[in-house]
N, C-alpha and C. Protein backbone atom coordinates (compact mmCIF):
# COMPACT_ATOMS: atom_id res chain seq x y z
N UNK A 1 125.49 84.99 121.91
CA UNK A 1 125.51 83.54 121.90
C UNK A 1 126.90 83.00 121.59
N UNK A 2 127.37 83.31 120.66
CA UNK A 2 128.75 83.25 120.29
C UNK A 2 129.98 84.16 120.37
N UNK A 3 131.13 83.88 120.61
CA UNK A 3 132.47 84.97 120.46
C UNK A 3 133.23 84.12 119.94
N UNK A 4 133.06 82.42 119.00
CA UNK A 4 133.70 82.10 118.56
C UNK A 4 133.55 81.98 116.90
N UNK A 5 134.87 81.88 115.78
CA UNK A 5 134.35 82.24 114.89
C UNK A 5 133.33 81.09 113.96
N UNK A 6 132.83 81.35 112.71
CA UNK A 6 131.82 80.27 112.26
C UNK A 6 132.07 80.34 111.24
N UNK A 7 132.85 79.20 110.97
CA UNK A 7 133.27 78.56 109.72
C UNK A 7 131.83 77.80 108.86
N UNK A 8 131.88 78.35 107.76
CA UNK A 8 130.36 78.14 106.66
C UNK A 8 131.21 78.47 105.21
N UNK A 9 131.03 77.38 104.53
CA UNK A 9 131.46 77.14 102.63
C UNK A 9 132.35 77.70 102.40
N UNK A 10 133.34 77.13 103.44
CA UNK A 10 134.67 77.39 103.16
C UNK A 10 135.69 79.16 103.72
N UNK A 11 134.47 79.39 104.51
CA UNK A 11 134.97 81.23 104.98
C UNK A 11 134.76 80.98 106.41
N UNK A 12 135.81 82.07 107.36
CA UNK A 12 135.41 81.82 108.53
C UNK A 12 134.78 83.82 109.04
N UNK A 13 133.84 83.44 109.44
CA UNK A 13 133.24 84.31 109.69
C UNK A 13 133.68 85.01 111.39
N UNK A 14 133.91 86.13 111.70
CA UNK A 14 134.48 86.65 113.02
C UNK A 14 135.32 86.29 113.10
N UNK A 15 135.98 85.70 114.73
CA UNK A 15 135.31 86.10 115.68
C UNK A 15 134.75 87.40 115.63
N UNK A 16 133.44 87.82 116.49
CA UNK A 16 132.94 88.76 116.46
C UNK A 16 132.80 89.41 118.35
N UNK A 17 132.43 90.53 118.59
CA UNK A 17 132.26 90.76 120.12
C UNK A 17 131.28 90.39 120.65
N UNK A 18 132.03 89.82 121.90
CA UNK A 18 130.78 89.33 122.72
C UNK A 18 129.31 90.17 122.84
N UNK A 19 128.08 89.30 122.62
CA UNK A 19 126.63 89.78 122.55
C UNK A 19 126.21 90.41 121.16
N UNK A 20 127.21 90.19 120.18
CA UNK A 20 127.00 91.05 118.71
C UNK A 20 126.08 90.08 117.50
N UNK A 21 126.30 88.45 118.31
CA UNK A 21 126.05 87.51 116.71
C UNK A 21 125.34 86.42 117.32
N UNK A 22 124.47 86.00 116.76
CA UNK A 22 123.31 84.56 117.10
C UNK A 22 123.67 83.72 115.91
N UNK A 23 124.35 82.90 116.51
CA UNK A 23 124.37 81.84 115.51
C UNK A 23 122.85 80.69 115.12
N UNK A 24 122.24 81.44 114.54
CA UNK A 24 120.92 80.84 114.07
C UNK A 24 120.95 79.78 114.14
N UNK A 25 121.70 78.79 113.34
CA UNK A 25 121.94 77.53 112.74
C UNK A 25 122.03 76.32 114.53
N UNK A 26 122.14 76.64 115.01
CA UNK A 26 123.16 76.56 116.32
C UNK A 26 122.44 76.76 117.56
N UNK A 27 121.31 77.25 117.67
CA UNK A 27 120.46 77.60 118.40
C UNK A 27 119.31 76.80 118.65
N UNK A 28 119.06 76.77 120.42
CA UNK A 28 118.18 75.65 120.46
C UNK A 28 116.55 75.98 119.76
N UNK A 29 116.05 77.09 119.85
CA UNK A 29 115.04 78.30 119.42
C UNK A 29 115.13 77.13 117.61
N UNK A 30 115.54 77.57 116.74
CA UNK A 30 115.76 76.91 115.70
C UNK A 30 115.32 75.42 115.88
N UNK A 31 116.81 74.80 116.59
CA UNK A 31 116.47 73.13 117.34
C UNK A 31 114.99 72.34 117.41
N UNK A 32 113.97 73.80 117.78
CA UNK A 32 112.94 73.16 118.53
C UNK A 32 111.96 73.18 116.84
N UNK A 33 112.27 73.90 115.73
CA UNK A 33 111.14 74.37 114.82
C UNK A 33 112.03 74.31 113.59
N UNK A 34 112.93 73.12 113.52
CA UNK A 34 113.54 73.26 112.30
C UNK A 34 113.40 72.27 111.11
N UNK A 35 112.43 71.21 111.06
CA UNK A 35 111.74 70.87 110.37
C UNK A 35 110.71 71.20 109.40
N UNK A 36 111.26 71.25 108.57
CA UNK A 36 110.77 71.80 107.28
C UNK A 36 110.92 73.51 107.09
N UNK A 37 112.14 74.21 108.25
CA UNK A 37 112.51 75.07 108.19
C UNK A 37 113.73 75.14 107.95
N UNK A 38 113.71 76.31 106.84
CA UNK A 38 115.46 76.65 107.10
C UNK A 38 116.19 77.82 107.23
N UNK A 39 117.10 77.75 107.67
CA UNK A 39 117.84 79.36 107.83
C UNK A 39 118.81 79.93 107.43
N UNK A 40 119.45 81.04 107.47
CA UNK A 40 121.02 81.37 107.11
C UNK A 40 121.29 81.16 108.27
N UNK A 41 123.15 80.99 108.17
CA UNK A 41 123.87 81.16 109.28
C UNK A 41 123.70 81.96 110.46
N UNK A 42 123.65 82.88 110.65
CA UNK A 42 123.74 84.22 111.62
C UNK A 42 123.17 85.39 111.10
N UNK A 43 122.72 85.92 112.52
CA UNK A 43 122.63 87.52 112.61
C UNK A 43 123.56 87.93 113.27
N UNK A 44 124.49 89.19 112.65
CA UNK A 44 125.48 90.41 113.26
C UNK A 44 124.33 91.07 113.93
N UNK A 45 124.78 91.79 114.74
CA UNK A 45 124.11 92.89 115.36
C UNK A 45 125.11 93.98 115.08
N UNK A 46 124.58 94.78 114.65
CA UNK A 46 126.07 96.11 114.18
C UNK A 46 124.87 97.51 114.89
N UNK A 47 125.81 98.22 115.31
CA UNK A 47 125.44 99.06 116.03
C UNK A 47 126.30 100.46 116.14
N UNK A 48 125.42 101.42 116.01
CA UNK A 48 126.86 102.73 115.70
C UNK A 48 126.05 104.04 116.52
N UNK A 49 126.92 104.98 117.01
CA UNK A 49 126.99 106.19 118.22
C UNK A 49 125.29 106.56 117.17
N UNK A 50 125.67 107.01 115.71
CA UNK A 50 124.69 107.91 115.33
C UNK A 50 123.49 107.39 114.70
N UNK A 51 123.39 106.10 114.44
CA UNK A 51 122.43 105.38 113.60
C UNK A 51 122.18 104.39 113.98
N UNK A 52 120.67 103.91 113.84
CA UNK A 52 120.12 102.78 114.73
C UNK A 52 120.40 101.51 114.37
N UNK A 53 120.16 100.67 115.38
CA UNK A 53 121.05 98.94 115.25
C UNK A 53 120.80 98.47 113.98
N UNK A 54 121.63 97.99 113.22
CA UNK A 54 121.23 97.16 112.09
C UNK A 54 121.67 95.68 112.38
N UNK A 55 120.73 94.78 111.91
CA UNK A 55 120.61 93.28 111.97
C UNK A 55 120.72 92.82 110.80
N UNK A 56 122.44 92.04 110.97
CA UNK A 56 122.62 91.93 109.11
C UNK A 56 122.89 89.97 109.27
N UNK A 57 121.48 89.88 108.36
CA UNK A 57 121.41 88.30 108.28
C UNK A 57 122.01 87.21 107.45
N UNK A 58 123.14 86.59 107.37
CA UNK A 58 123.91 86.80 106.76
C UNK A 58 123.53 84.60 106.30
N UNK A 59 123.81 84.82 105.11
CA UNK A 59 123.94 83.42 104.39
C UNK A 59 125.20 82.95 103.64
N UNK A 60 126.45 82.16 104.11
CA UNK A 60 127.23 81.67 103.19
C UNK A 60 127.15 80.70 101.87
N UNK A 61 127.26 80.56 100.94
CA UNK A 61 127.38 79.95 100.23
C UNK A 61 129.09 79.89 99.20
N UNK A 62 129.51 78.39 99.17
CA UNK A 62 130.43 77.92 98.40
C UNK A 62 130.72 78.49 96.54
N UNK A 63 129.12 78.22 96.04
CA UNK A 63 129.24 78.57 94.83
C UNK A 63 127.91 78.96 94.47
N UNK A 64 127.52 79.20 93.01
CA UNK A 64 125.97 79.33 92.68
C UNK A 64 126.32 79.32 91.32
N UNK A 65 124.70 78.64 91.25
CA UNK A 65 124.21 78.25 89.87
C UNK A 65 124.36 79.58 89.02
N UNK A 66 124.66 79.64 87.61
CA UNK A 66 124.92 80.68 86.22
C UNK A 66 123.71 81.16 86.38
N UNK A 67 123.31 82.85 85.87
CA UNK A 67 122.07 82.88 86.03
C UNK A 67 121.26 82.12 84.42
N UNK A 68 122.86 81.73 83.53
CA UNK A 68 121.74 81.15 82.57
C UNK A 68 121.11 80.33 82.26
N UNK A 69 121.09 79.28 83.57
CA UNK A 69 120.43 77.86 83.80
C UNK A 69 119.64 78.25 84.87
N UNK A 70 118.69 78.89 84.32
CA UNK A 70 117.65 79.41 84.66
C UNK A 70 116.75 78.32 85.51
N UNK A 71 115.91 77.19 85.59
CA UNK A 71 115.52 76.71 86.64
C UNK A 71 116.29 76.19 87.85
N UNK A 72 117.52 76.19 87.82
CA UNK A 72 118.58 76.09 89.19
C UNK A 72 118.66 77.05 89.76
N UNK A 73 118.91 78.44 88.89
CA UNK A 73 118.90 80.01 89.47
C UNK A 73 117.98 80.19 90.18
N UNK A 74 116.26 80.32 89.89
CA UNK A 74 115.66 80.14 89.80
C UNK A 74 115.22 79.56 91.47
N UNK A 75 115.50 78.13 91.56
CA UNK A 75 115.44 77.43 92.60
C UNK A 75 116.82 78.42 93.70
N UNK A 76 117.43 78.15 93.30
CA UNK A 76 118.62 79.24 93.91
C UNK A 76 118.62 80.25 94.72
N UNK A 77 117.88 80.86 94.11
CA UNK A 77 117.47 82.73 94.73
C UNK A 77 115.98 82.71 95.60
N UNK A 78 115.17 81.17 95.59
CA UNK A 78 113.78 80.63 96.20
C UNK A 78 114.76 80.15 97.66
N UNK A 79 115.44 79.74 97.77
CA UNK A 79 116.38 78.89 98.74
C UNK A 79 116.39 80.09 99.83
N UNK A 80 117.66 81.26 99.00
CA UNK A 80 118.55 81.63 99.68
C UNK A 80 117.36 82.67 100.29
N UNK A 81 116.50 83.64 99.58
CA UNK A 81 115.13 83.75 100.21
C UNK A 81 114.45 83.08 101.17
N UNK A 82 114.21 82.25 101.40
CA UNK A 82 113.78 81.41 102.10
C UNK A 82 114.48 81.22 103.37
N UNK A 83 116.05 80.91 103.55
CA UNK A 83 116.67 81.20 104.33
C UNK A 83 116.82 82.33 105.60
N UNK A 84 116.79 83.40 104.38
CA UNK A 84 117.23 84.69 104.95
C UNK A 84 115.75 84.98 105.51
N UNK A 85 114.56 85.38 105.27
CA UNK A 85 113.29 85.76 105.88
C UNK A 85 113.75 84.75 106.57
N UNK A 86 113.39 83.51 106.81
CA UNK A 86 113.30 82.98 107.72
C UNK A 86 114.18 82.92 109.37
N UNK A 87 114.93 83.27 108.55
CA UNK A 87 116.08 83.46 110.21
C UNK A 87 115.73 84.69 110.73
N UNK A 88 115.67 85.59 109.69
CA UNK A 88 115.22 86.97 110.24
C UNK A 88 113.84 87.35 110.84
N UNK A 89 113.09 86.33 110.34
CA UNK A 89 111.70 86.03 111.42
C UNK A 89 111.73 85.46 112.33
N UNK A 90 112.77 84.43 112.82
CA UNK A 90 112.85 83.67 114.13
C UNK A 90 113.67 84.71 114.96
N UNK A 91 114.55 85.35 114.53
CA UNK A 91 115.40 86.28 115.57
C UNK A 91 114.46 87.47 115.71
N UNK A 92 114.01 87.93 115.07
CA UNK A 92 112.72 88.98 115.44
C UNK A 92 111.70 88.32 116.61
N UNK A 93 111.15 87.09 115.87
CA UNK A 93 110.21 86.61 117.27
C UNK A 93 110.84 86.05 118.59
N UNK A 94 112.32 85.75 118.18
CA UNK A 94 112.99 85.47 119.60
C UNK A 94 112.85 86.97 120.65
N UNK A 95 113.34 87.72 119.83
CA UNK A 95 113.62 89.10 120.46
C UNK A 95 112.36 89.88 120.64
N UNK A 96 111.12 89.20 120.39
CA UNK A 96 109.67 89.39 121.14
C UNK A 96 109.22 88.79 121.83
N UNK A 97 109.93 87.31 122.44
CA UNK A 97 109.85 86.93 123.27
C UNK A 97 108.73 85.61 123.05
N UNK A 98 108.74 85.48 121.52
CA UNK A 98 107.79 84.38 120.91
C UNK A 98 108.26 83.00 121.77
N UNK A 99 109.68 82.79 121.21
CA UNK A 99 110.31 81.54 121.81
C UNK A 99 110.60 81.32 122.87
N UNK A 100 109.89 80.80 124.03
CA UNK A 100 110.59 80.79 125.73
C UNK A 100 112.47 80.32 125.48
N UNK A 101 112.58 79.20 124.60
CA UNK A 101 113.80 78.47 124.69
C UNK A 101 114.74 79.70 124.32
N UNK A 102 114.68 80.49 123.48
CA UNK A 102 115.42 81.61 123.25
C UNK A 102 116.15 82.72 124.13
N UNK A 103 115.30 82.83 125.38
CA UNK A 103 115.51 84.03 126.06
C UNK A 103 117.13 83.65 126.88
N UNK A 104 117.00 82.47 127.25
CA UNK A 104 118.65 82.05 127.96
C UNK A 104 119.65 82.71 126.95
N UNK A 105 119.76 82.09 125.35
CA UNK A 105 121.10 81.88 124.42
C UNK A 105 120.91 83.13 123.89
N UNK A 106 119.34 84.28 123.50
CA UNK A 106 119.29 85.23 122.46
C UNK A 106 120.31 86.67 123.62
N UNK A 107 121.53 87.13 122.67
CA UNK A 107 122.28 88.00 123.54
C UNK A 107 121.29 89.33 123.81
N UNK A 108 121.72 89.61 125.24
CA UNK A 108 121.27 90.98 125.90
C UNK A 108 120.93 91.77 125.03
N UNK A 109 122.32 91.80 123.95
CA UNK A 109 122.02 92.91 122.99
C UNK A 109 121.38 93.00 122.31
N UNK A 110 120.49 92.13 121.88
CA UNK A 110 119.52 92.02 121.07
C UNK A 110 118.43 91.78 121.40
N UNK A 111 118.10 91.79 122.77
CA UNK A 111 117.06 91.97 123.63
C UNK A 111 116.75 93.34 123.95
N UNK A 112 117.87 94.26 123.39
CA UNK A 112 117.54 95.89 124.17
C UNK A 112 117.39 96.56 122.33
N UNK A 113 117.29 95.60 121.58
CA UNK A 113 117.67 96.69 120.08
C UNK A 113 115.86 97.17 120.13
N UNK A 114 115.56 98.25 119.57
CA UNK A 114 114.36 99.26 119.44
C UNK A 114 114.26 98.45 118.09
N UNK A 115 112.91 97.33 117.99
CA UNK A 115 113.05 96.99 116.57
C UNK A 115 112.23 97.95 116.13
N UNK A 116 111.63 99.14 116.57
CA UNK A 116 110.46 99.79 116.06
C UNK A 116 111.55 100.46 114.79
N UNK A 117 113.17 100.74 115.44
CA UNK A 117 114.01 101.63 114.48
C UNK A 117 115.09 100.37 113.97
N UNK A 118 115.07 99.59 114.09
CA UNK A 118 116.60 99.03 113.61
C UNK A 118 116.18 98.42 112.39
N UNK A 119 117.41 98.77 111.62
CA UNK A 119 117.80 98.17 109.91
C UNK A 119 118.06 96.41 109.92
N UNK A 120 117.61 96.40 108.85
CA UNK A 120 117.78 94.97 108.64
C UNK A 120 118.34 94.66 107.03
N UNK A 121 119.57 94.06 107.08
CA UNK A 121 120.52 93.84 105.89
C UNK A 121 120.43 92.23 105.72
N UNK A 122 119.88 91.72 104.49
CA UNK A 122 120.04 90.40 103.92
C UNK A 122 121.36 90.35 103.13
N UNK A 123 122.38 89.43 103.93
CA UNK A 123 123.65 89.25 102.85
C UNK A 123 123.87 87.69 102.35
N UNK A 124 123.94 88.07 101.16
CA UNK A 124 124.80 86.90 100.67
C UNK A 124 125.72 86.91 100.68
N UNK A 125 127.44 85.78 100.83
CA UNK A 125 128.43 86.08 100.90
C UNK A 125 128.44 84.77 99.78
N UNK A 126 129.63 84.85 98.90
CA UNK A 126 129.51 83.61 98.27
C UNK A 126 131.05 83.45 97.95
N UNK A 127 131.79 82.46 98.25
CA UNK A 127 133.56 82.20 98.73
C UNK A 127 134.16 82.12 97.25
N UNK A 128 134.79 83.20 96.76
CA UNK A 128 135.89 83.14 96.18
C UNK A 128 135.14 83.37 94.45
N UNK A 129 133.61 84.42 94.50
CA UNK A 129 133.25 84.37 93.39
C UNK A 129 133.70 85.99 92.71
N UNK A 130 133.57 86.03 91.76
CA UNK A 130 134.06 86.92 90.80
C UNK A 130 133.32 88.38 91.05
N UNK A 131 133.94 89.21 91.42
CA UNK A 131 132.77 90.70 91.50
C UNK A 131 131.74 90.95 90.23
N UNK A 132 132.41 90.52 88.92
CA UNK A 132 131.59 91.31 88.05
C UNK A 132 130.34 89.93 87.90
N UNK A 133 130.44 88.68 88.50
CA UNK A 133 129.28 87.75 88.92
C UNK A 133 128.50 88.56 89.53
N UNK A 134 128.08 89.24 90.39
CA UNK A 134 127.44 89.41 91.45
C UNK A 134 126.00 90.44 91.15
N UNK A 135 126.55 91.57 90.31
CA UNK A 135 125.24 91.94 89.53
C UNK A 135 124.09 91.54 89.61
N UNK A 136 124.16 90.06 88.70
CA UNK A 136 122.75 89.32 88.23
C UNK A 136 122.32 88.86 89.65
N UNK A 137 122.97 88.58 90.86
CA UNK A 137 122.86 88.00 91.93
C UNK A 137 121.69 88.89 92.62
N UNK A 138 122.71 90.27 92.85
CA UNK A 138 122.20 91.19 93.53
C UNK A 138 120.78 91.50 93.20
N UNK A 139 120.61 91.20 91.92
CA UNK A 139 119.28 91.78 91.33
C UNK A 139 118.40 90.67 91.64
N UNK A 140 118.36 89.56 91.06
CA UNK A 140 117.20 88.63 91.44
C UNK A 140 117.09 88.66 92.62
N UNK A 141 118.18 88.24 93.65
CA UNK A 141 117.69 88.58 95.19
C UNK A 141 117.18 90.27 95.89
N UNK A 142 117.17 90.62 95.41
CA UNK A 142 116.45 91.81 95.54
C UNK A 142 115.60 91.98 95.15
N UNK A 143 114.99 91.42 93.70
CA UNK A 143 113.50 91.21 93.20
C UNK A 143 112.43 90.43 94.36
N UNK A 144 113.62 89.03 94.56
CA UNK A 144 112.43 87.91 95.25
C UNK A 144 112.26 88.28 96.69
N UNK A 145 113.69 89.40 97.28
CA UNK A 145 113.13 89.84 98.95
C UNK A 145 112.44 91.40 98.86
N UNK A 146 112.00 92.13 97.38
CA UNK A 146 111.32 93.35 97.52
C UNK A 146 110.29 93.09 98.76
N UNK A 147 109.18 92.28 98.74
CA UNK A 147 108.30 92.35 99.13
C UNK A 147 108.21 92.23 100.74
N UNK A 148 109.25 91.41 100.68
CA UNK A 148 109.78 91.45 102.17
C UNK A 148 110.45 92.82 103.10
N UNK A 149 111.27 93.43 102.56
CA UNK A 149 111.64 94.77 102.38
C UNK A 149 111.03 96.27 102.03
N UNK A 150 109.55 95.96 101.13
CA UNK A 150 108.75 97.01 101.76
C UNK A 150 107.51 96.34 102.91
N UNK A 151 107.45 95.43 103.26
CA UNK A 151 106.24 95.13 103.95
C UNK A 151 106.58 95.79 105.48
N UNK A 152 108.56 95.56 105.31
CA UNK A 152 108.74 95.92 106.73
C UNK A 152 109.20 97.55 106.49
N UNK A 153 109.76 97.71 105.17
CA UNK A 153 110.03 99.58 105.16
C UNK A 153 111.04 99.38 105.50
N UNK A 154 112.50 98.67 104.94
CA UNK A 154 113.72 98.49 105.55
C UNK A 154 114.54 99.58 103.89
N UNK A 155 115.34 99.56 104.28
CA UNK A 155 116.50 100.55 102.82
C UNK A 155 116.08 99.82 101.92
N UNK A 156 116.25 100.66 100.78
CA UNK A 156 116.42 100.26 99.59
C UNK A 156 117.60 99.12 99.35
N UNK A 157 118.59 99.54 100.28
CA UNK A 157 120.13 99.11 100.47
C UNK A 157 119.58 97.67 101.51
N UNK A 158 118.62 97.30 101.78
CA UNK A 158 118.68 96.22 102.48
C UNK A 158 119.11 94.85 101.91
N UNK A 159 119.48 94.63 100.43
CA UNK A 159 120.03 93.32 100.29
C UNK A 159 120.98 93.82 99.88
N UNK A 160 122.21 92.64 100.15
CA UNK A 160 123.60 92.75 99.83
C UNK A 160 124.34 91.30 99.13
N UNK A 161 124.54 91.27 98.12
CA UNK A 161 125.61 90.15 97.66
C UNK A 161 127.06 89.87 97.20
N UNK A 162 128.09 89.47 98.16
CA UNK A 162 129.53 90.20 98.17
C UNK A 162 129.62 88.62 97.86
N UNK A 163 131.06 89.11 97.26
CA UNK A 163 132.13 87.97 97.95
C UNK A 163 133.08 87.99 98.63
N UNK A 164 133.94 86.81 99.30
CA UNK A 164 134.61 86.88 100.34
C UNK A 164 135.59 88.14 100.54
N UNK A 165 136.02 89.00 99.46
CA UNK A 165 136.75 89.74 99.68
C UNK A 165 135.86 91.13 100.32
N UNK A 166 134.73 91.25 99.84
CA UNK A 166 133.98 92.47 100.10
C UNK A 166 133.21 91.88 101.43
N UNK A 167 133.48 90.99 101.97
CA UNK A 167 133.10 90.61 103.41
C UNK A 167 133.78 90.70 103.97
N UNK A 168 135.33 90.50 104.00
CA UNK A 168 136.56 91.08 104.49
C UNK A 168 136.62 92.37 104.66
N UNK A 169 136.24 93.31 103.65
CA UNK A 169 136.28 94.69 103.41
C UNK A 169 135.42 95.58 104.64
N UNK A 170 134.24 94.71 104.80
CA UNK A 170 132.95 94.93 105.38
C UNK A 170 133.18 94.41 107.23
N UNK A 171 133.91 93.42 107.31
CA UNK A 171 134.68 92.84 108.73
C UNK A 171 133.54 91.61 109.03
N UNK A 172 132.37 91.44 108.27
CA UNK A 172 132.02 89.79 108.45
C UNK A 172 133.56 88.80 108.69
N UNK A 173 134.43 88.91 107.30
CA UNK A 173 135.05 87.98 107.68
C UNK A 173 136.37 88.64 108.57
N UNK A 174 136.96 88.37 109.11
CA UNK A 174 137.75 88.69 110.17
C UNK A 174 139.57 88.33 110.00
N UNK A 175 139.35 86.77 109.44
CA UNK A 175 140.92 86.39 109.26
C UNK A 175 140.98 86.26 108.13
């Protein structure tokens, strides 16, 4: 859908290769069902010679609530949950062919991925926050998407919470 890059809370994400990234947000598929829905930014499609496609759903955020103000956190980690299943359920049912509007914009490549085998990575990226922050992050969002993550049998390793530098590291971010 995209080869251009996607600027989100202050990071610019890619450019990425053509047929690799669905800009969720951006999509008419979304357009048509986005009331009272919401999503992360994008799915990567990452793909390698020896290991099967992984679909890494990726959410920017600017900043986040302390985890010690606990009903913002709280609300916080309900959000970014919310987000992430959710995009990752519309690009799954695009790529089953749920959404007619989808089949034009959803790339080839993600029309041929074997979802019976491909990985699925929930990331948070969050711009310019502190590594030794990220801990408490990693953990509540991994508590509130367990259930999501064994229902489908994805890694243990399926959530991820970086910041901009370890998204750099990782080639989300690009420049």
């Amino acid at each position: 859908m995209t080869t251009k890059p996607i600027v989100e809370s202050g990071m610019t994400f890619g450019p990425y290769p053509e047929g690799r990234c669905f800009h969720v947000e951006n999509s008419r598929a979304y357009a048509a069902i986005q009331e009272g829905v919401k999503v992360a930014e994008f799915v990567l499609l990452r793909e390698g010679k020896r290991r099967p496609a992984s679909l890494w759903v990726v959410e920017a955020r600017s900043s986040t609530p302390r985890p010690e103000t606990q009903p913002n956190f709280d609300l916080f980690i309900a959000e970014i949950r919310e987000k992430l299943v959710n995009a990752f359920s519309l690009v799954w049912a695009c790529c089953l062919k749920r959404h007619r509007r989808a089949d034009a914009e959803l790339p080839d490549r993600f029309k041929a991925v074997d979802l019976s085998r491909a990985d699925v990575k929930f990331v948070l990226v969050i711009q310019g926050h502190r590594e030794e922050w990220l801990p408490p992050l990693q953990e509540a969002l991994y508590e509130a998407l367990r259930p999501t993550v064994k229902t489908w049998a994805f890694s243990p390793t399926a959530v991820a919470v970086m910041n901009d530098a370890m998204a750099r590291e990782r080639d989300l971010i690009r420049e």
